[in-house]
Structure formats: C-alpha cells, structure tokens
C-alpha atoms as a PDB file:
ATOM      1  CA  UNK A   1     175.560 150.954 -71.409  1.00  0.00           C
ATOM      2  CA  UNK A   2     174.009 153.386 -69.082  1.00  0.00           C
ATOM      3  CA  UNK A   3     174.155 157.229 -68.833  1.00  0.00           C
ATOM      4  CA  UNK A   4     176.273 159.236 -67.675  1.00  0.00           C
ATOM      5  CA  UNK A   5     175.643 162.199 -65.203  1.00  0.00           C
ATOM      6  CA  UNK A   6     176.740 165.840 -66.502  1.00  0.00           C
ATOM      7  CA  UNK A   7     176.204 169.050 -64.719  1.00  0.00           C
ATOM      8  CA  UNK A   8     176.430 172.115 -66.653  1.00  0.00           C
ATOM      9  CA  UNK A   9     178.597 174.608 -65.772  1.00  0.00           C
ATOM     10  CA  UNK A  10     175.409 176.802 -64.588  1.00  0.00           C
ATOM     11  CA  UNK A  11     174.528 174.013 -62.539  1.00  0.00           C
ATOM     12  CA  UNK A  12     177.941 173.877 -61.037  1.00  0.00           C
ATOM     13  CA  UNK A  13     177.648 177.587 -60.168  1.00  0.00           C
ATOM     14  CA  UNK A  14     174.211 177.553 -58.647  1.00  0.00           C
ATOM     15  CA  UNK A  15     175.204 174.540 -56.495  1.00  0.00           C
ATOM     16  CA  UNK A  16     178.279 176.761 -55.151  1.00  0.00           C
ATOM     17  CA  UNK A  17     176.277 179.903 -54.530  1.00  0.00           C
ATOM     18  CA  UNK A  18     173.621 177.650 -52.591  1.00  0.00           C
ATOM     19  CA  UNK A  19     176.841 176.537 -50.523  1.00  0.00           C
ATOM     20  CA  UNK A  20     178.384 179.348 -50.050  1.00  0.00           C
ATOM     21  CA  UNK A  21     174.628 181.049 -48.956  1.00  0.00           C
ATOM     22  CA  UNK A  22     174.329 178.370 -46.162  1.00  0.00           C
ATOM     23  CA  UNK A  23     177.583 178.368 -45.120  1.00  0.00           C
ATOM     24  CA  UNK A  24     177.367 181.877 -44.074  1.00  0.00           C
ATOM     25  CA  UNK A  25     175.595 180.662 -41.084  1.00  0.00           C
ATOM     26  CA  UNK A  26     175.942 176.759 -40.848  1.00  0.00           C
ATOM     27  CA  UNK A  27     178.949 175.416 -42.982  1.00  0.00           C
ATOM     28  CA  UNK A  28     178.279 171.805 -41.841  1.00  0.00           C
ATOM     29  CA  UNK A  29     174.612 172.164 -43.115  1.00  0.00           C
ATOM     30  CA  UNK A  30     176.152 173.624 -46.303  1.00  0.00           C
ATOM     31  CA  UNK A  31     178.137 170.620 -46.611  1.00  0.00           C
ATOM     32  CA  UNK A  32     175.790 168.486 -46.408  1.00  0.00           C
ATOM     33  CA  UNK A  33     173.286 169.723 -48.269  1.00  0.00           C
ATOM     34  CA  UNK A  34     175.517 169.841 -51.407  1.00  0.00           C
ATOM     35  CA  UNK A  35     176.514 166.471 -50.967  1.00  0.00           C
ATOM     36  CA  UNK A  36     171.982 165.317 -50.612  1.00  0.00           C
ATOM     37  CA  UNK A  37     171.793 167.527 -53.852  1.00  0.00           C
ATOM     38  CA  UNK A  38     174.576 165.893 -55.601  1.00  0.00           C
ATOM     39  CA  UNK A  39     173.423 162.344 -54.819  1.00  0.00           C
ATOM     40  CA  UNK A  40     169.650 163.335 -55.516  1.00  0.00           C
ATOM     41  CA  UNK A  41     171.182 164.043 -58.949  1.00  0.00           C
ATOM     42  CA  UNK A  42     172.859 160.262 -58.978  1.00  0.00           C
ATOM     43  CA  UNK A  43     169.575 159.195 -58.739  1.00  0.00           C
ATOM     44  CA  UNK A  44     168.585 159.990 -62.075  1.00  0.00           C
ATOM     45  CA  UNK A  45     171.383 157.558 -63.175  1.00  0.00           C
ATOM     46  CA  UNK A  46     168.751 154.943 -62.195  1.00  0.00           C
ATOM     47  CA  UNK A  47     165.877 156.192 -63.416  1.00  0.00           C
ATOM     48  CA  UNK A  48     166.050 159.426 -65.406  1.00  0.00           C
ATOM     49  CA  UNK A  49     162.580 159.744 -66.196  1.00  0.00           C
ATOM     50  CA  UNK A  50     161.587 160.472 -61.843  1.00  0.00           C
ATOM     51  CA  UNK A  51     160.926 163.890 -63.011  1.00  0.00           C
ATOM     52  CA  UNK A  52     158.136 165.775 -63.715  1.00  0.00           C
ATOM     53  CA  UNK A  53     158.285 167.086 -67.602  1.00  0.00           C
ATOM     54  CA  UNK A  54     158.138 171.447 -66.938  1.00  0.00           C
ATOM     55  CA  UNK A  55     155.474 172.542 -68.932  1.00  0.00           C
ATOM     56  CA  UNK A  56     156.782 175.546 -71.639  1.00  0.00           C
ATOM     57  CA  UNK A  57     160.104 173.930 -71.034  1.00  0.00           C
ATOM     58  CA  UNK A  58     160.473 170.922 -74.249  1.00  0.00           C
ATOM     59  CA  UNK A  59     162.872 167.980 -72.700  1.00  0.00           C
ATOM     60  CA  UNK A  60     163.631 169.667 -69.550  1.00  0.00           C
ATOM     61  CA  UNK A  61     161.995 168.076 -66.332  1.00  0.00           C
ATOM     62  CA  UNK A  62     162.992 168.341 -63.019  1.00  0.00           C
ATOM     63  CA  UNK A  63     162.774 166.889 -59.447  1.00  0.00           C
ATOM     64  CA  UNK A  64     162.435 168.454 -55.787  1.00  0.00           C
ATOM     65  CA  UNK A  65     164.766 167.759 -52.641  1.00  0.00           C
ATOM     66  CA  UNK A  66     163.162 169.376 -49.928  1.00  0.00           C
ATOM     67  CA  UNK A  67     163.021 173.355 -50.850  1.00  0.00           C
ATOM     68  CA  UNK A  68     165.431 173.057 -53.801  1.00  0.00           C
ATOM     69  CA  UNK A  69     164.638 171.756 -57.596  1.00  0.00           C
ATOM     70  CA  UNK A  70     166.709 170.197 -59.796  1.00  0.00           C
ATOM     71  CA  UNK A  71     165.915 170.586 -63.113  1.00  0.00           C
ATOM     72  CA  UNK A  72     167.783 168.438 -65.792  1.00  0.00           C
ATOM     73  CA  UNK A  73     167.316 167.248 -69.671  1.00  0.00           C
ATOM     74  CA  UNK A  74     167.869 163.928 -70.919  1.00  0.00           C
ATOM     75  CA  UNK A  75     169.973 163.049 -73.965  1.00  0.00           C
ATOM     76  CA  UNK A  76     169.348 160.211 -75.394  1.00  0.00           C
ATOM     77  CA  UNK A  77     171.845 159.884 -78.139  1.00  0.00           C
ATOM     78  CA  UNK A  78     174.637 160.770 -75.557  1.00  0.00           C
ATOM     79  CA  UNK A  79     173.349 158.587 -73.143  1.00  0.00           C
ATOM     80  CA  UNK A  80     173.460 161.632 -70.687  1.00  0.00           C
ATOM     81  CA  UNK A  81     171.531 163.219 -67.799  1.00  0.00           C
ATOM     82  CA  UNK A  82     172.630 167.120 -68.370  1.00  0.00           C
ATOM     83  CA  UNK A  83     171.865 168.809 -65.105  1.00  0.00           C
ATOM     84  CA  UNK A  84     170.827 172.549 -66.106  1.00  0.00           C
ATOM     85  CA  UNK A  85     170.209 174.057 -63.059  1.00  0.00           C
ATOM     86  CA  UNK A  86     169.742 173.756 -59.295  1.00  0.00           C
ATOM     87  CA  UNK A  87     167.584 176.371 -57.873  1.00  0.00           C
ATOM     88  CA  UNK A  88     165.619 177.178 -54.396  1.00  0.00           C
ATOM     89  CA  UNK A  89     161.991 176.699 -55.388  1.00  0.00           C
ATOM     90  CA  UNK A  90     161.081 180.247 -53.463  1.00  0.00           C
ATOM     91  CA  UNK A  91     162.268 181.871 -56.533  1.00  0.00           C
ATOM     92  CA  UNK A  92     160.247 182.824 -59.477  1.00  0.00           C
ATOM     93  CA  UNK A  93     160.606 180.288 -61.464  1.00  0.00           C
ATOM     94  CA  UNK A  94     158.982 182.289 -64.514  1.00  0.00           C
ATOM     95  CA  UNK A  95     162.742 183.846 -64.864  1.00  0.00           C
ATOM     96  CA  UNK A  96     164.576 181.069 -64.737  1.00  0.00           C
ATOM     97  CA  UNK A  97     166.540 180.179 -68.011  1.00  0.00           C
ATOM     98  CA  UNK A  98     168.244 177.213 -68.651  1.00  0.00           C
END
C-alpha cells in the first residue's frame, strides 16, 4: 500500500494566502499556480524522499517549484506525506515554524 498525501491545515492556509496574493493582480496565474503547487506535492506520492532533508529541522525536508518551497515530513507508520507548509522562498526562512 502506498502513502497517502495530507496537507496540514497551515499548509492549506499558506496555499490560500499565496492565491489570494496573486490573484490580486492575475487570478488566472493564481489559479494556476495553486493547481503546479498542488501537483508538485502529488509528486511526493511517487517518491517521497525528492527532498532535500532541512538541516535543524529532524524529519522535515522539503522541495522547490520555481520561487516557492514546499516543505513536508514523512510518516512512515501512517504511510503519509504530511505537507507542513508552503512558503515563498524570499522569506526568512530562519522564522519559519512548522
């Protein structure tokens, strides 16, 4: 059986504020780029391990799509990919909690 994908609900809220950012001046562009995020994410259904392992940051790894990073932790005993966050990689990424 393989895993499942599961965004937190922290994920869920970046991913709508990235949206809703965008759409201000290009909705289609908003829409699309939520839906390239989303299936970046469906990716990791294939291979989880893509990422790179965050240093400081035990289990958590993460991957890029374009200027945005989506960091995620595998569970193994769940069989899930837990997306934690999806953030624009211009932001200090020091302050970033997950």
């Amino acid at each position: 059986m393989g895993y499942s994908l599961v965004l937190t609900s922290r994920a869920i809220k970046d991913l709508h504020q990235i949206v809703a950012y965008i759409a201000c001046s290009n909705p289609i562009a908003a829409c699309r780029l939520e839906e390239v995020l989303l299936d970046k994410a469906d990716l990791l259904l294939i291979n989880p391990e893509m990422g790179v392992a965050v240093k400081r940051r035990a289990g958590v790894r993460f991957m890029v799509h374009r200027s945005y990073l989506i960091f995620y932790r595998i569970i193994p005993i769940t069989k899930e990919i837990r997306v934690l966050r999806f953030v624009h990689g211009a932001r200090d990424l020091r302050k970033i909690t997950f």
